[in-house]
Protein backbone atom coordinates (compact mmCIF):
# COMPACT_ATOMS: atom_id res chain seq x y z
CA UNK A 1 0.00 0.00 0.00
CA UNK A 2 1.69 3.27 -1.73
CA UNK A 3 1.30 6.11 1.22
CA UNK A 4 2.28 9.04 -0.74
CA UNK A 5 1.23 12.72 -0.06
CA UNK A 6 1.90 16.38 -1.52
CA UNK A 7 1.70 19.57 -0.69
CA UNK A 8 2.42 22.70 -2.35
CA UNK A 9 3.32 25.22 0.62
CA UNK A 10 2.39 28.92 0.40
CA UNK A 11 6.11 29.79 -0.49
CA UNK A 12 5.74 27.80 -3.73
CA UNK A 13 7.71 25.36 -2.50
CA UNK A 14 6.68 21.19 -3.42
CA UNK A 15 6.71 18.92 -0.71
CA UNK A 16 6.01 15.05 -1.27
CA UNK A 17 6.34 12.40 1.44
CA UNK A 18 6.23 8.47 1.33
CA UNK A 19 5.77 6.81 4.57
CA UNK A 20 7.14 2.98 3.97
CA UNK A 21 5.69 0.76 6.23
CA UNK A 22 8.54 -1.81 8.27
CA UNK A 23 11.93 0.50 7.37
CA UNK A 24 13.03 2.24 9.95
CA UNK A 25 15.05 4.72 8.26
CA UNK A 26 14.21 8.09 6.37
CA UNK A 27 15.89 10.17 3.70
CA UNK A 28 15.38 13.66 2.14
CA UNK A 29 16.36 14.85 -1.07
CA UNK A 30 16.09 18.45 -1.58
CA UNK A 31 16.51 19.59 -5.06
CA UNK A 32 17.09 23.84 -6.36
CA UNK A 33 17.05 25.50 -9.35
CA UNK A 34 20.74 25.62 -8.96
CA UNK A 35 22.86 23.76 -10.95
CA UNK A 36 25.35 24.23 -13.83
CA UNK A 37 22.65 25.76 -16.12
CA UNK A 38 22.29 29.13 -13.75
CA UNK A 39 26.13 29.71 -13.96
CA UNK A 40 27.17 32.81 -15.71
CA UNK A 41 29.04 32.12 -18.85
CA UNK A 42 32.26 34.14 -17.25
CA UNK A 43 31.93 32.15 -14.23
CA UNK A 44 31.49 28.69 -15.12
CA UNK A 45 32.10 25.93 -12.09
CA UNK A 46 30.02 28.25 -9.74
CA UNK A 47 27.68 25.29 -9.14
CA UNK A 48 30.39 23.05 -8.58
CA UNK A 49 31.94 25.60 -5.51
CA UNK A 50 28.20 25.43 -4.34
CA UNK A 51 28.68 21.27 -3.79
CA UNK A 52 31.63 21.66 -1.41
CA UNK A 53 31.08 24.97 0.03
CA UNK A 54 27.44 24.05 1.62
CA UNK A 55 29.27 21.01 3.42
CA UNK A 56 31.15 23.50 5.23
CA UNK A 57 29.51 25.12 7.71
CA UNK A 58 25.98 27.05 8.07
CA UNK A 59 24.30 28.95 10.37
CA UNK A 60 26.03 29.24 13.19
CA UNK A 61 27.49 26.11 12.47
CA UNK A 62 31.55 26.03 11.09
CA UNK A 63 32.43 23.36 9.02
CA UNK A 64 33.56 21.26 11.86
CA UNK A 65 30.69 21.98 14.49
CA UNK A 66 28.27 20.99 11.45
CA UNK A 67 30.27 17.83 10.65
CA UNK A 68 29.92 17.04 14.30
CA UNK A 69 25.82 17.70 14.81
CA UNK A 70 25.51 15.58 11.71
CA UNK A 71 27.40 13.31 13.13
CA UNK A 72 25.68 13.10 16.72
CA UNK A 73 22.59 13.20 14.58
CA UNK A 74 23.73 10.28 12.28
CA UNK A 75 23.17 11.87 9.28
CA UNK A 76 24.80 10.75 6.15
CA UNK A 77 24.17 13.78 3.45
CA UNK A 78 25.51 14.47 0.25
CA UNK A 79 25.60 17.48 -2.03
CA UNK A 80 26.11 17.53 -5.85
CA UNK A 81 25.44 19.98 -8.79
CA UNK A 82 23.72 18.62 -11.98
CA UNK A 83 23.27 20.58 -15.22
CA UNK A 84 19.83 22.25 -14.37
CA UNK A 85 19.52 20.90 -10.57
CA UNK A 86 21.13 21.38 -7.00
CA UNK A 87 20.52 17.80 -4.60
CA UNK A 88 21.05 18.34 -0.78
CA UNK A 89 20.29 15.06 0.35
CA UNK A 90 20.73 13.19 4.17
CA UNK A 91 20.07 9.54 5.17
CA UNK A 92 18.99 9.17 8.73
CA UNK A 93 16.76 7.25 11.55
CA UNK A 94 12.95 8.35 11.33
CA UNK A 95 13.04 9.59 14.50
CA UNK A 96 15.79 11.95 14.06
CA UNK A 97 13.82 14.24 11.69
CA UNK A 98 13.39 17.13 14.19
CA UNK A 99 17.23 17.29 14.15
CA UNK A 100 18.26 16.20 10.55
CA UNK A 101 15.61 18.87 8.66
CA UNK A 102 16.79 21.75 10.51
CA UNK A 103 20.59 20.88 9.53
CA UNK A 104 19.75 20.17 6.13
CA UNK A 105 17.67 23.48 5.53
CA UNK A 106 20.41 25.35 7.10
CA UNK A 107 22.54 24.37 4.26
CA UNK A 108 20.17 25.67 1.59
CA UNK A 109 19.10 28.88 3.45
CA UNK A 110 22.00 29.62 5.78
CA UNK A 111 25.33 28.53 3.88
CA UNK A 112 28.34 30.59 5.29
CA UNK A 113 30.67 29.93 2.41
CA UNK A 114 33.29 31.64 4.88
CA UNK A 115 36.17 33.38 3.24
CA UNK A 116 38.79 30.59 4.37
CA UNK A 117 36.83 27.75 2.67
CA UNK A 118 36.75 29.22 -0.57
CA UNK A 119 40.19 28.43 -2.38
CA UNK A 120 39.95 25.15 -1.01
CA UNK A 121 36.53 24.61 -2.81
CA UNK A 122 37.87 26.36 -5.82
CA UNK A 123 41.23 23.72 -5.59
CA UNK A 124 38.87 20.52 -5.55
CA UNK A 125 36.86 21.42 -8.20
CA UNK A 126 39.80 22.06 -10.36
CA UNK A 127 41.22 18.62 -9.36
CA UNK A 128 37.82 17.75 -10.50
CA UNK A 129 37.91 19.52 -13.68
CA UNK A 130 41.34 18.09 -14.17
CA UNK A 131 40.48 14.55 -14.12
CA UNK A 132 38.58 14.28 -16.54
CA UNK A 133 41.55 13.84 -18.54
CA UNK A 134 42.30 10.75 -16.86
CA UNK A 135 38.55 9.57 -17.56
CA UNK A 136 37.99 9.63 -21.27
CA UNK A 137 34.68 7.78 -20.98
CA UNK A 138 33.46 10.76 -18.74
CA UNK A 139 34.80 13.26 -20.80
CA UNK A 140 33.54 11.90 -23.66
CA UNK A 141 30.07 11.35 -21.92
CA UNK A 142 30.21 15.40 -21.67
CA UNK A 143 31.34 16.51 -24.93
CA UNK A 144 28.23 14.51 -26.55
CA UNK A 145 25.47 16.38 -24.33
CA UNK A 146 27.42 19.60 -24.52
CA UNK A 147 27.46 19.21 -28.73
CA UNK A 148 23.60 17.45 -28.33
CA UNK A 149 21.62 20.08 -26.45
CA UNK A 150 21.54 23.67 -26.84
CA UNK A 151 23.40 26.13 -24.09
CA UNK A 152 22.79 26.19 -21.34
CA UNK A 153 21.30 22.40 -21.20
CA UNK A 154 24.40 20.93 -22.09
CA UNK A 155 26.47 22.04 -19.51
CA UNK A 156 28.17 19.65 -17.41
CA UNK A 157 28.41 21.83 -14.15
CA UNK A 158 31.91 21.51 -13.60
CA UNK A 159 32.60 24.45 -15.14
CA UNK A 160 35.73 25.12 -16.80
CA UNK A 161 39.04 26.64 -15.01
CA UNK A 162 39.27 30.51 -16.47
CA UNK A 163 35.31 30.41 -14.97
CA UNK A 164 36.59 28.56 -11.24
CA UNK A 165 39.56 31.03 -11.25
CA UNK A 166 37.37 34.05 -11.33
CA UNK A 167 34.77 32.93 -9.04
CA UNK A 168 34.52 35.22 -5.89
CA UNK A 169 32.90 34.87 -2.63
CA UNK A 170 30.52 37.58 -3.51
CA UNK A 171 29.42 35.88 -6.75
CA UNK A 172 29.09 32.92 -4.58
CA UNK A 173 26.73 34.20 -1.95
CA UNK A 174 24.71 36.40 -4.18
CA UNK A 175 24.40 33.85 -6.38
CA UNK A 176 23.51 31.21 -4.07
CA UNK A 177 20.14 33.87 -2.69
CA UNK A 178 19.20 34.28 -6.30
CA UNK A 179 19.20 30.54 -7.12
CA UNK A 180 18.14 28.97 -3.98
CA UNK A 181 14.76 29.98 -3.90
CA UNK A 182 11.35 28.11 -2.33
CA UNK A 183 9.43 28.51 -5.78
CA UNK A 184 10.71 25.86 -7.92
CA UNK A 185 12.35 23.51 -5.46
CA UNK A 186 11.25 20.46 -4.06
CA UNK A 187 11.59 18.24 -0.66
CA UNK A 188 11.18 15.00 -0.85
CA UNK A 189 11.16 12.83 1.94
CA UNK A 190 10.67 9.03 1.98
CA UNK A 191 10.58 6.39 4.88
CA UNK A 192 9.90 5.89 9.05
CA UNK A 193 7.86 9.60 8.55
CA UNK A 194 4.27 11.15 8.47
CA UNK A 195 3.27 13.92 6.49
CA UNK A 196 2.35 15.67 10.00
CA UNK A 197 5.71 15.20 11.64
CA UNK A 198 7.62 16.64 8.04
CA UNK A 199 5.05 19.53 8.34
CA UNK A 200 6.09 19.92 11.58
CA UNK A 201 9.73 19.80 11.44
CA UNK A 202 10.09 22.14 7.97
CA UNK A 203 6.85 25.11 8.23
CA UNK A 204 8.75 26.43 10.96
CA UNK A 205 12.13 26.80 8.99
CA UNK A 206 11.10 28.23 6.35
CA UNK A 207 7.90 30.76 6.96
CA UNK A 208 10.25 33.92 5.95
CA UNK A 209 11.75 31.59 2.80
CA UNK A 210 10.08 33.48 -0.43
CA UNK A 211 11.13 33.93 -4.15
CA UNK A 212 11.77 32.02 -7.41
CA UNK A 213 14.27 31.12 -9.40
CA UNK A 214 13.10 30.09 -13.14
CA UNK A 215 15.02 27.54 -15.07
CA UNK A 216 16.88 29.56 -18.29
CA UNK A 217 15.43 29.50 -21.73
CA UNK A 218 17.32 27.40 -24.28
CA UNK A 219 19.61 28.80 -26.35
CA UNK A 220 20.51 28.40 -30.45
CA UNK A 221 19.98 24.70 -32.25
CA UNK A 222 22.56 22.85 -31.30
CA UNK A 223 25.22 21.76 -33.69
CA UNK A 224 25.17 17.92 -33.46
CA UNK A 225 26.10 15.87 -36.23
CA UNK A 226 29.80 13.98 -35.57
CA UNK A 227 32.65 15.50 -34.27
CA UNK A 228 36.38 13.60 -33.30
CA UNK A 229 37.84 14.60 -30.27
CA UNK A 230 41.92 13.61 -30.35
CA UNK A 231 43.41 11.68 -27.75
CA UNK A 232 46.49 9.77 -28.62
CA UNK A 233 45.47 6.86 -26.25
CA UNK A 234 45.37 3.56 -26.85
CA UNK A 235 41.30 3.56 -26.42
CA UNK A 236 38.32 5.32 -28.32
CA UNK A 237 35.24 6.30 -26.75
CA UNK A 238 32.05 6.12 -29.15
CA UNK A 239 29.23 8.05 -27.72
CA UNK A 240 26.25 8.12 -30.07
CA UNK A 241 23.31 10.40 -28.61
CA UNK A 242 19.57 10.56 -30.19
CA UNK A 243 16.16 12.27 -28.82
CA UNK A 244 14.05 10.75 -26.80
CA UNK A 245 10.56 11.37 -25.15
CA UNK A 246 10.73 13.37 -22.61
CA UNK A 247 9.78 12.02 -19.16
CA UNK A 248 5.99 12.61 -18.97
CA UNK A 249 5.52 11.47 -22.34
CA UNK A 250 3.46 7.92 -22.83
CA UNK A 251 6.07 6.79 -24.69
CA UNK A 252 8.53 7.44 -22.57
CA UNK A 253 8.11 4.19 -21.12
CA UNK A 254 8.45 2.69 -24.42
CA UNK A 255 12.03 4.27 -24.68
CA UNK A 256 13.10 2.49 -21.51
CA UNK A 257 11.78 -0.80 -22.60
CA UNK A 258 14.13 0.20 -25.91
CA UNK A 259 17.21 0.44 -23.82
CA UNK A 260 16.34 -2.53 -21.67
CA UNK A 261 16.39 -4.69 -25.04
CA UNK A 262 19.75 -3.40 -26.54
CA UNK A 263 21.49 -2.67 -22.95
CA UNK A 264 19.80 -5.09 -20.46
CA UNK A 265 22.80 -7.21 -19.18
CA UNK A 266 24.75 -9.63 -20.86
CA UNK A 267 21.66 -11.11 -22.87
CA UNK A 268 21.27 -7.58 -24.72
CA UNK A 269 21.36 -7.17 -28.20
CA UNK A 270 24.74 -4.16 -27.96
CA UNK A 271 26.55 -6.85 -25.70
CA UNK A 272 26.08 -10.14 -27.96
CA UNK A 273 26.30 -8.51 -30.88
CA UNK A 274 28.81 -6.12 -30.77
CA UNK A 275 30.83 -7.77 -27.68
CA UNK A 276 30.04 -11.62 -27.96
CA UNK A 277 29.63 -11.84 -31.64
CA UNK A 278 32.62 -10.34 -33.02
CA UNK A 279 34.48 -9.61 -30.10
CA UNK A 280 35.05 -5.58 -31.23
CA UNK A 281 34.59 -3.56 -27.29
CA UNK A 282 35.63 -4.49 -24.17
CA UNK A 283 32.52 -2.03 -22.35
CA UNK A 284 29.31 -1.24 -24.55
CA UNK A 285 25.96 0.03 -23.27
CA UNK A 286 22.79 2.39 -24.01
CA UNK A 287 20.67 4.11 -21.58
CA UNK A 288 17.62 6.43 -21.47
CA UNK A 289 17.73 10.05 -19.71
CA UNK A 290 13.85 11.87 -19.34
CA UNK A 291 13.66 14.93 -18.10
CA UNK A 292 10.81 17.66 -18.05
CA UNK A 293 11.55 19.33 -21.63
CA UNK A 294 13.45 16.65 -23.45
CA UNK A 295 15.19 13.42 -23.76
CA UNK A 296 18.19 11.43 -24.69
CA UNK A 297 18.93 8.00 -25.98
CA UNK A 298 22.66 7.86 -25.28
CA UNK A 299 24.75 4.18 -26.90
CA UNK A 300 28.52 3.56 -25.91
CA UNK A 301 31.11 1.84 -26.68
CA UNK A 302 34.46 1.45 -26.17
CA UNK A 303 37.47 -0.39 -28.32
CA UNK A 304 40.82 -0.11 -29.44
CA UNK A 305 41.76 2.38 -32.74
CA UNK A 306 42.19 -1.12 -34.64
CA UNK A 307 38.84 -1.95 -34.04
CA UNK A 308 36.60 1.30 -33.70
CA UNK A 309 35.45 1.81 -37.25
CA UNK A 310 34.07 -1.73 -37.34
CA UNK A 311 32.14 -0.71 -33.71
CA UNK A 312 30.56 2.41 -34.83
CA UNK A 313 29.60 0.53 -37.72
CA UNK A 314 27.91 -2.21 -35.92
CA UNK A 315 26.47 0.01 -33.17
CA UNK A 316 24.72 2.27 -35.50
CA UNK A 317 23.47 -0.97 -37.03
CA UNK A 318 21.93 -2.31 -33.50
CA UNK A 319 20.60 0.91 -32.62
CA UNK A 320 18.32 1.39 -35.84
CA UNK A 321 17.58 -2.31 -36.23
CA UNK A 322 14.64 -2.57 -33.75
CA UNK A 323 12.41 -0.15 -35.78
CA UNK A 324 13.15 -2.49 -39.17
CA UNK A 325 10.87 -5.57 -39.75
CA UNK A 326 13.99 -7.84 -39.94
CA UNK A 327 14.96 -6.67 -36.22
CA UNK A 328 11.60 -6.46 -34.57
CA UNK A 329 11.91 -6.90 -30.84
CA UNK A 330 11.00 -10.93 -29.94
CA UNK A 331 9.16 -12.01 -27.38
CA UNK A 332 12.12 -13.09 -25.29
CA UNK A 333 13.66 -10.04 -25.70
CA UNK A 334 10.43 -8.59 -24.34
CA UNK A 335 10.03 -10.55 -21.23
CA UNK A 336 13.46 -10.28 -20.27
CA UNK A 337 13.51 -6.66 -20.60
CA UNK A 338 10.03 -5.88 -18.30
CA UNK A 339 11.43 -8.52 -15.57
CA UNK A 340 14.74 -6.76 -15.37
CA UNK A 341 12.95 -3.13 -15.35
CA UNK A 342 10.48 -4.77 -12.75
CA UNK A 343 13.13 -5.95 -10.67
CA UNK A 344 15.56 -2.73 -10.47
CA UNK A 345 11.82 -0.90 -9.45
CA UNK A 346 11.86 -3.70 -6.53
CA UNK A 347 15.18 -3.13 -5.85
CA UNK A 348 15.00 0.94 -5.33
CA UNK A 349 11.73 0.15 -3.25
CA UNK A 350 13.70 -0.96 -0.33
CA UNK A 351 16.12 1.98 -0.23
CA UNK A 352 14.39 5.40 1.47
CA UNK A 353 17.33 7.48 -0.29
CA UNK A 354 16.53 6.22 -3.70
CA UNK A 355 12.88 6.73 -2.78
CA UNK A 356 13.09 10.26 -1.74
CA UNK A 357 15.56 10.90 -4.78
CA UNK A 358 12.81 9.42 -7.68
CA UNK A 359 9.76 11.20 -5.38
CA UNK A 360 12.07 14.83 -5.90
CA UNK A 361 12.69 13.84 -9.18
CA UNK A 362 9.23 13.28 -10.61
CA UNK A 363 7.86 16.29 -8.90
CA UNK A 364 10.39 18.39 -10.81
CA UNK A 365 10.06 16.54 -13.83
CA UNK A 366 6.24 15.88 -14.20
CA UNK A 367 4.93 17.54 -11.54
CA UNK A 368 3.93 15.02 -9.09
CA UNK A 369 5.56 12.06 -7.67
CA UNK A 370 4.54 8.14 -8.93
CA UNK A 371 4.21 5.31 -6.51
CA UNK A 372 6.18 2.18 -7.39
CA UNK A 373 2.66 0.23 -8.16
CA UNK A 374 1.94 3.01 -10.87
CA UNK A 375 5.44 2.32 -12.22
CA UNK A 376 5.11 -1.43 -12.38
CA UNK A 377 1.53 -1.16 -13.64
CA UNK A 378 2.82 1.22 -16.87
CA UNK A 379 5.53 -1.76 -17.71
CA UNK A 380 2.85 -4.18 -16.99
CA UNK A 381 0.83 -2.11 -19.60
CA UNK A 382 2.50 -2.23 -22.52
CA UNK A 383 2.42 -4.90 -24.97
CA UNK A 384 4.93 -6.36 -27.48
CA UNK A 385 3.16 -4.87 -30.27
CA UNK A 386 2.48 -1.51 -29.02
CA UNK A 387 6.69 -1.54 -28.37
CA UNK A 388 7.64 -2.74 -32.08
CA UNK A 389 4.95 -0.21 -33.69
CA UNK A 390 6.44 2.60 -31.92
CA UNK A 391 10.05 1.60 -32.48
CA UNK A 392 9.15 1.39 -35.74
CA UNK A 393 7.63 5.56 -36.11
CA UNK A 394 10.16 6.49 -33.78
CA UNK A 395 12.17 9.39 -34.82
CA UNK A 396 15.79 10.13 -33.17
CA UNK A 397 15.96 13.86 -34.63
CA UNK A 398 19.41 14.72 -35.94
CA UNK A 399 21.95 12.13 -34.05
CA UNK A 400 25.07 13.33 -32.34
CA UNK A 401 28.15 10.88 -32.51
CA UNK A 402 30.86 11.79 -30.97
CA UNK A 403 34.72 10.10 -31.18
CA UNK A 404 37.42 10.69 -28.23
CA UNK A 405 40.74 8.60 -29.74
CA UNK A 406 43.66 8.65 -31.92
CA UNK A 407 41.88 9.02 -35.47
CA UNK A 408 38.74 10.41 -36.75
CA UNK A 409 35.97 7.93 -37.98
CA UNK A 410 33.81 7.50 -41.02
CA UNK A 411 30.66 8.55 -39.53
CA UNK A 412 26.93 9.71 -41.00
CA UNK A 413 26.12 13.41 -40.27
């Protein structure tokens, strides 16, 4: 039995809350309008500051005296930029909500960003800017979104180092009150919790909380097409990147289903037939990303220079098979696909974080959370036919394929 409640609170700010029945922990996910997308375009990485600098200290709270009342609290939190959001999340006991909320609001109203902890924020995410040359799948990964969607979409939220070097306290503070506003975000909270002791906990901490913060307007059409990135490694990186339904879409579900035939495990159709078959990758995979006004198909693989022309070849192939009579999805390939979905929506059941993440998630996205029965009923929903019909209208829009190696490829544009 689903026990999910809303609330939109006279601030503008969405609350959702899941009570689950024999846990008894709780998490919260707070997400902001705050993330790579609201950077300046001198000051690029701001977001990224944001992550470190709310971990230490707020309030009246300095970094250490707020690592400790998290710690007598036994709070586990995390915060992390995205390209359009801002997560503050925690992981606690139910009963500790009185003490958790309070610390976890303090770091989205009452950061101190104090003037010692900024270089050392700026330093990490350099370092984390940095190593992204020693991850050429990630980097990779971030030059096909930032050539697939139009600025500021496509932003990775690391930012990039004349931005980070620039960066000053004051454009971190003022930015931070601009961005982290009531109107627009959403708390989530999931687990050993009512609705009346959440109410309880956060109307109190946030009565004199007002504003908004909307998300930017996309820029110019994105270039796309193919594009080589050279790195004289002795790996490429094959990123191939498509539209996709956007999450409240009905066929969004339909897309998933897509990637759960050509990506689900070892039985998938990339894997045996790019991998197994003709032994060309040592790492292929394709996923599904929805969010509220788009979304992206994205296909991987990675291979040696010898053998990467024959892998873009072949992926390419995979990936546009399903919608052809000759490579209409079976029934195998059906069932297997719904039973794995099914089972990873089991799976996040029994976590309150991952619970409190998806509740934020679909309130931002679609504008009202979905209990794991509605889930599992859509996949139960659909049919084989209804998924070969629409793989075979679907239309990918102008594809992005992307290279990081030694050589360019032969690619389609």
């Amino acid at each position: 039995m689903n026990d999910i409640t809303t609330i939109t609170l006279p601030n503008g700010l969405a609350l959702a809350v899941e009570r689950m029945p024999g846990v008894k922990s709780a998490a919260i996910s707070i997400l902001l309008p705050a993330g790579g997308a609201f950077d300046p375009a001198d000051r690029l990485g701001r977001a990224a500051m944001w992550s470190e600098l709310v971990m230490r200290g707020a309030g009246d709270l300095s970094s250490r005296q707020q690592a400790d009342a998290f710690d007598r609290a036994g709070v586990s939190r995390t915060a992390s930029c995205g390209p359009i959001t801002f997560r503050i999340a925690g992981v606690f006991v139910g009963r500790s909500l009185p003490i958790a909320l309070p610390l976890l609001l303090d770091m989205v109203r009452r950061p101190r960003m104090s003037p010692d902890a900024i270089d050392p924020a700026r330093d990490l995410a350099l370092q984390a800017l940095a190593s992204l040359h020693d991850d050429p799948h990630e980097r990779a990964v971030l030059l096909a979104r930032e050539r697939h969607l139009p600025d500021p979409l496509n932003r990775s939220g690391l930012g990039d180092e004349p931005g980070l070097r620039a960066i000053s306290r004051d454009d971190l503070l003022d930015g931070w009150a601009r961005c982290a506003r009531p109107r627009g975000s959403v708390v989530a909270v999931a687990g050993d919790v009512s609705r009346e002791s959440v109410l309880a906990s956060l109307e109190p901490l946030i009565t004199d909380w007002t504003g908004s913060n909307p998300e930017p307007a996309p820029g110019a059409a994105p270039v796309r097409g193919y594009s080589h990135e050279q790195d004289d490694t002795s790996q490429v990186q094959i990123l191939v990147v498509s539209d996709a339904p956007p999450e409240h879409h009905p066929d969004s579900i339909l897309e998933k289903l897509r990637a759960a035939v050509l990506s689900g495990g070892m039985s998938g159709r990339l894997f045996t037939e790019v991998r197994e078959k003709r032994g060309l990758c040592y790492s292929v995979s394709a996923s599904y990303q929805g969010d509220r006004a788009f979304g992206l198909f994205s296909a991987y693989v990675g291979t040696t220079p010898e053998r990467a022309q024959q892998s873009l070849d072949v992926l390419l192939a995979e990936l546009d098979r399903p919608g052809t009579p000759a490579g209409r999805v079976t029934q195998d390939e059906f069932d297997r696909a719904r039973i794995g979905m099914k089972s990873a929506l089991v799976f996040s059941g029994e976590s309150t974080a991952a619970r409190a993440a998806a509740l934020a998630s679909d309130m931002r996205r679609i504008g009202r959370p979905r209990a794991l029965d509605e889930l599992a009923d859509a996949i139960d929903a659909v049919t084989l036919d209804r998924l070969n019909d629409y793989l075979a209208r679907r239309d990918p829009g102008r594809r992005t394929i992307l290279t990081l190696g030694p050589r360019a490829l032969v690619a389609p544009v």
